[in-house]
C-alpha atoms as a PDB file:
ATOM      1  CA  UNK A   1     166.295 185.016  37.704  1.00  0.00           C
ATOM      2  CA  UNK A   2     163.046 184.050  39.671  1.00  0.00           C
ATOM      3  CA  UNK A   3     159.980 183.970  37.761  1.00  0.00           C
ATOM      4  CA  UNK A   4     156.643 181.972  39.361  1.00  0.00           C
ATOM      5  CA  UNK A   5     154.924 179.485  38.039  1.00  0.00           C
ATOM      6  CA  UNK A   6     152.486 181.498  35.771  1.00  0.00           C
ATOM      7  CA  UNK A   7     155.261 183.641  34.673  1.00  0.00           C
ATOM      8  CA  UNK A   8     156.711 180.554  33.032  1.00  0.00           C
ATOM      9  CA  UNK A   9     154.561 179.619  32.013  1.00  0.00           C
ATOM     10  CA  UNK A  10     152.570 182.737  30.046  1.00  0.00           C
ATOM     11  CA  UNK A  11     156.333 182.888  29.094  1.00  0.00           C
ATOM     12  CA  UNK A  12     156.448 179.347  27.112  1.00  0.00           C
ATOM     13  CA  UNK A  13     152.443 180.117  25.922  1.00  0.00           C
ATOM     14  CA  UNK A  14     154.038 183.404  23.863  1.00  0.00           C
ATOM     15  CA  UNK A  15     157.482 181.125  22.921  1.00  0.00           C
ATOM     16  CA  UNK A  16     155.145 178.617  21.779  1.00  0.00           C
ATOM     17  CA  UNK A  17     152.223 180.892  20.228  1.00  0.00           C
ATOM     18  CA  UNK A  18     155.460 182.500  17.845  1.00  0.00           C
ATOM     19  CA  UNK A  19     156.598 179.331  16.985  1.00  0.00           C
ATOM     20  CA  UNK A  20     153.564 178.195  15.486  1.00  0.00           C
ATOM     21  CA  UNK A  21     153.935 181.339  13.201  1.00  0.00           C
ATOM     22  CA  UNK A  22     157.810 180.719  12.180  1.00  0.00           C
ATOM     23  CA  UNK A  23     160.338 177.807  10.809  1.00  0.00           C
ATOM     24  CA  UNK A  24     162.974 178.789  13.136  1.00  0.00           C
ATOM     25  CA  UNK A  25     165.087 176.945  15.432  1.00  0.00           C
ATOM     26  CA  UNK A  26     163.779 176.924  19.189  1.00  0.00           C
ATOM     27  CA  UNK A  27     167.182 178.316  20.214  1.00  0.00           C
ATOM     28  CA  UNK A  28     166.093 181.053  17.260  1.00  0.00           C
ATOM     29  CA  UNK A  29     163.084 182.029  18.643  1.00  0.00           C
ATOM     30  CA  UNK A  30     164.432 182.198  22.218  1.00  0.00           C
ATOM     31  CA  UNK A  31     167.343 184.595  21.597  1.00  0.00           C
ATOM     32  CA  UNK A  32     164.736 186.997  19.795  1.00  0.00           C
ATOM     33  CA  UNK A  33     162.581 186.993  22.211  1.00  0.00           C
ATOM     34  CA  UNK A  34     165.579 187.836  24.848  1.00  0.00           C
ATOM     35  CA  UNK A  35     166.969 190.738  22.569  1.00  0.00           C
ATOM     36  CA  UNK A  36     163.463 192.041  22.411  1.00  0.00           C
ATOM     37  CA  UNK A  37     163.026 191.826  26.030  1.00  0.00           C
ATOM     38  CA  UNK A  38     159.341 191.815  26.427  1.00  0.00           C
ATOM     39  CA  UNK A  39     159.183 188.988  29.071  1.00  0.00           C
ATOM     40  CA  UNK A  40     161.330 187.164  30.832  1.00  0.00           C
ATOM     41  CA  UNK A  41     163.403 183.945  29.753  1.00  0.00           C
ATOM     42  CA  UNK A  42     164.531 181.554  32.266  1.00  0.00           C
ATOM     43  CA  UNK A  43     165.790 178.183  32.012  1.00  0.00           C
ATOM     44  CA  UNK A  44     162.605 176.883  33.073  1.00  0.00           C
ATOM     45  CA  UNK A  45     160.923 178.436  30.183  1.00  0.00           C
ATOM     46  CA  UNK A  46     163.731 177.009  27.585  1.00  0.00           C
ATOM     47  CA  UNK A  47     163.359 173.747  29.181  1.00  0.00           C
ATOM     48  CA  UNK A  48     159.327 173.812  28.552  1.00  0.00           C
ATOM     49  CA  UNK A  49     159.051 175.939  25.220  1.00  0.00           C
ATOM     50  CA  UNK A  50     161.814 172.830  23.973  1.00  0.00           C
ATOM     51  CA  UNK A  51     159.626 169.881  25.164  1.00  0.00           C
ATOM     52  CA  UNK A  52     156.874 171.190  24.165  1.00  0.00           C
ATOM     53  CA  UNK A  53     157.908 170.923  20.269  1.00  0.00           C
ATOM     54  CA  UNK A  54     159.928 167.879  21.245  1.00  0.00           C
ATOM     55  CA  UNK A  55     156.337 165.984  21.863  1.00  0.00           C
ATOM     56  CA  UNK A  56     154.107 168.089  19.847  1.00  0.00           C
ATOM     57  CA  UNK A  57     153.489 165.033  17.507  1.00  0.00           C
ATOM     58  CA  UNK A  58     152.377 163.113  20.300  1.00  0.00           C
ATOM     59  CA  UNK A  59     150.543 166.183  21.224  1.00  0.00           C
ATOM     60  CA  UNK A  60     148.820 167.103  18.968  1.00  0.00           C
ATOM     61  CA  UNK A  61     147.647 163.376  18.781  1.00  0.00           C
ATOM     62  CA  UNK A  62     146.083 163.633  21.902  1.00  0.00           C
ATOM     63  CA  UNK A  63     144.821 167.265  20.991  1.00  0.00           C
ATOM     64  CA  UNK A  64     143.080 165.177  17.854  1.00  0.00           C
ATOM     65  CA  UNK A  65     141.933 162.343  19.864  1.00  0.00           C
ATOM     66  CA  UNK A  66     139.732 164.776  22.251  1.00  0.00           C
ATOM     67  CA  UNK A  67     138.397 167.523  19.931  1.00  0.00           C
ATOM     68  CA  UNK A  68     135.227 165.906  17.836  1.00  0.00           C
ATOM     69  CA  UNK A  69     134.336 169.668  16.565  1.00  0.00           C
ATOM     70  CA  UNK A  70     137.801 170.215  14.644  1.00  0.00           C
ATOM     71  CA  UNK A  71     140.274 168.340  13.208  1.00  0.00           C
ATOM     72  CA  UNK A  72     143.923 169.543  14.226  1.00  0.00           C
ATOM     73  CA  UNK A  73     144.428 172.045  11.336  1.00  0.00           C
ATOM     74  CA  UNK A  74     141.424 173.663  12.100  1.00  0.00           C
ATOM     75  CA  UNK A  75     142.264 174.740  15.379  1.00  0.00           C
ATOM     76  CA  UNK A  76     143.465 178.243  15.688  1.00  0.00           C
ATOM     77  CA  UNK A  77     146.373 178.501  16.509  1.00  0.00           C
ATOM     78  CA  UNK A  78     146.454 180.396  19.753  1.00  0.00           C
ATOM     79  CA  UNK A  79     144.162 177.418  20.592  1.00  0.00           C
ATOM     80  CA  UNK A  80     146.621 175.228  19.699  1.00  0.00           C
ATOM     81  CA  UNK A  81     149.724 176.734  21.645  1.00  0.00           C
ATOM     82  CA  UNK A  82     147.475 176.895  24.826  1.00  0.00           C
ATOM     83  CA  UNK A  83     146.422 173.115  24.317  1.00  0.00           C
ATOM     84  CA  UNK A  84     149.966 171.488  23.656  1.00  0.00           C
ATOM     85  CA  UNK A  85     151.152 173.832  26.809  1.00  0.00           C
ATOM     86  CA  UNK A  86     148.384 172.010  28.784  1.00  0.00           C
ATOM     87  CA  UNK A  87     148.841 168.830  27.882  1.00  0.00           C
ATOM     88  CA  UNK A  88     152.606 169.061  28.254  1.00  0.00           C
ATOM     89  CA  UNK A  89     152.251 170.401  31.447  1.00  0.00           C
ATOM     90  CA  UNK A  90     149.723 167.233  32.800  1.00  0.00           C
ATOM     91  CA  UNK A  91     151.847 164.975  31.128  1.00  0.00           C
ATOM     92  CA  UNK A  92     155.328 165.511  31.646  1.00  0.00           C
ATOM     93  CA  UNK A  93     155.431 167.756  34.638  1.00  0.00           C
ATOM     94  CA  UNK A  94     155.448 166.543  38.152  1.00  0.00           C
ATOM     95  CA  UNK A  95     154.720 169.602  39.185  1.00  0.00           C
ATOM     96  CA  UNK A  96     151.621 170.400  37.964  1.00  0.00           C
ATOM     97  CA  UNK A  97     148.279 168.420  38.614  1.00  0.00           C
ATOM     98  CA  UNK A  98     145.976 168.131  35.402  1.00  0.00           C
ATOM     99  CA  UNK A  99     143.203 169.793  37.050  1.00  0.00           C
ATOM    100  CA  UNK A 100     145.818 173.175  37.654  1.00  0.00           C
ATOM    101  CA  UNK A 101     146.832 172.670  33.623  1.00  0.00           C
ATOM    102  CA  UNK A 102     143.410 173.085  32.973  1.00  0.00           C
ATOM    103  CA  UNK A 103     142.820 175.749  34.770  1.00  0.00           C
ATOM    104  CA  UNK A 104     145.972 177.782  34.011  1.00  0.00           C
ATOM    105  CA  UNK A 105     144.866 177.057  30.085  1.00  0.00           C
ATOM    106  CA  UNK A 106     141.498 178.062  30.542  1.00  0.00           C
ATOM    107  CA  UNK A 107     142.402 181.587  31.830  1.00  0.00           C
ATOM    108  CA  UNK A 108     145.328 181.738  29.090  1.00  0.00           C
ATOM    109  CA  UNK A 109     142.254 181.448  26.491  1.00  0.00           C
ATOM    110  CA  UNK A 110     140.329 183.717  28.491  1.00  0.00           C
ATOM    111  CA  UNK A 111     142.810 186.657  28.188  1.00  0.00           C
ATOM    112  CA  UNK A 112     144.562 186.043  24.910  1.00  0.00           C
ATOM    113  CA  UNK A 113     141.544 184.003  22.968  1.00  0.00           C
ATOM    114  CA  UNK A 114     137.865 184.973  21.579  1.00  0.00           C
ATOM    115  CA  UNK A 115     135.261 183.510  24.355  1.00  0.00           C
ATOM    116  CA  UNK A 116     134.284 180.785  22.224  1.00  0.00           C
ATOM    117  CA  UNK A 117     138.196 179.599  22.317  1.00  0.00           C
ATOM    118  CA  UNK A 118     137.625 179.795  26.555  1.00  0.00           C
ATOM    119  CA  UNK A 119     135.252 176.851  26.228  1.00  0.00           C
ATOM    120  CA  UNK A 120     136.794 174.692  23.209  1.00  0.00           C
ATOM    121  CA  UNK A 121     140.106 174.360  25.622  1.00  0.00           C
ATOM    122  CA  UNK A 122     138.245 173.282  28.599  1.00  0.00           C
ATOM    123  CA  UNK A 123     136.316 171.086  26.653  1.00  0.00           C
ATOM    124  CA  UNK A 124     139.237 169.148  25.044  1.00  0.00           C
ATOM    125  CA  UNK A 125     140.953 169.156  28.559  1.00  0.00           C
ATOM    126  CA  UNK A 126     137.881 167.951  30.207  1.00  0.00           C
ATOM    127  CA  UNK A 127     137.549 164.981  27.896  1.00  0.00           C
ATOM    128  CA  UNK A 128     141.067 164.369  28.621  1.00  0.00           C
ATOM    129  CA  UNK A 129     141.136 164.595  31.815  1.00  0.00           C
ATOM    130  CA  UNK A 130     137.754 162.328  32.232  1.00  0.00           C
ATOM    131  CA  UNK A 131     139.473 159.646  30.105  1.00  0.00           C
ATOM    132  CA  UNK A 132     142.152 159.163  32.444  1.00  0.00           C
ATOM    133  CA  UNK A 133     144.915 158.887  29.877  1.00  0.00           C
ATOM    134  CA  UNK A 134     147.115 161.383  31.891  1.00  0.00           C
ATOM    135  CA  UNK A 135     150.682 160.195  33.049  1.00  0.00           C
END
């Protein structure tokens, strides 16, 4: 099945968003979300939702490193799923230029987050991005 490139990943955001929330497996959490049915699941989406808590020590250390208004758990966590989706993206996918996972995350806080959330993502992006610690 063909989903584009936002559909995966809006797809891996919500994957991601319910992890935060839950000790299950990945796999767990996947074949939920499949019997529910709400979005579409491709490999793609397995593939990202996976790395994502594969590095999310690493991260999360980068989410630390780059937000000087909150320490990691103070970030909400909707913030938090967007962020690590980001930085995954602009770290570890060929793909997808930093200034597009920026861009993407911005408008993922925009319609899921609280307008204040809109500008804490771009700012921790933006300092990342600036630094030019990507790949």
């Amino acid at each position: 099945m063909s989903l584009n490139r936002r559909e995966v990943r809006e797809a891996v955001f919500i994957l991601s968003f319910e992890k935060l929330f839950r000790d299950d497996s990945e796999d767990d959490i996947i074949a939920v979300a499949k019997e529910i049915g709400d979005f579409r699941i491709n490999g793609e989406v397995e593939r990202n939702f996976k790395g994502i808590f594969e590095k999310s020590a690493e991260l999360d250390s980068i989410i630390s490193r780059y937000s000087d208004k909150r320490s990691i758990d103070r970030i909400p966590k909707i913030n938090l799923a967007i962020l690590r989706l980001a930085l995954y993206e602009a770290k570890y996918d060929d793909k997808v230029p930093v200034n597009v996972a920026i861009s993407e995350a911005v408008a993922l806080a925009g319609k899921y987050a609280q307008e204040p959330d809109v500008a804490f993502v771009n700012g921790v992006l933006g300092a990342y991005s600036r630094s030019g610690d990507e790949k």
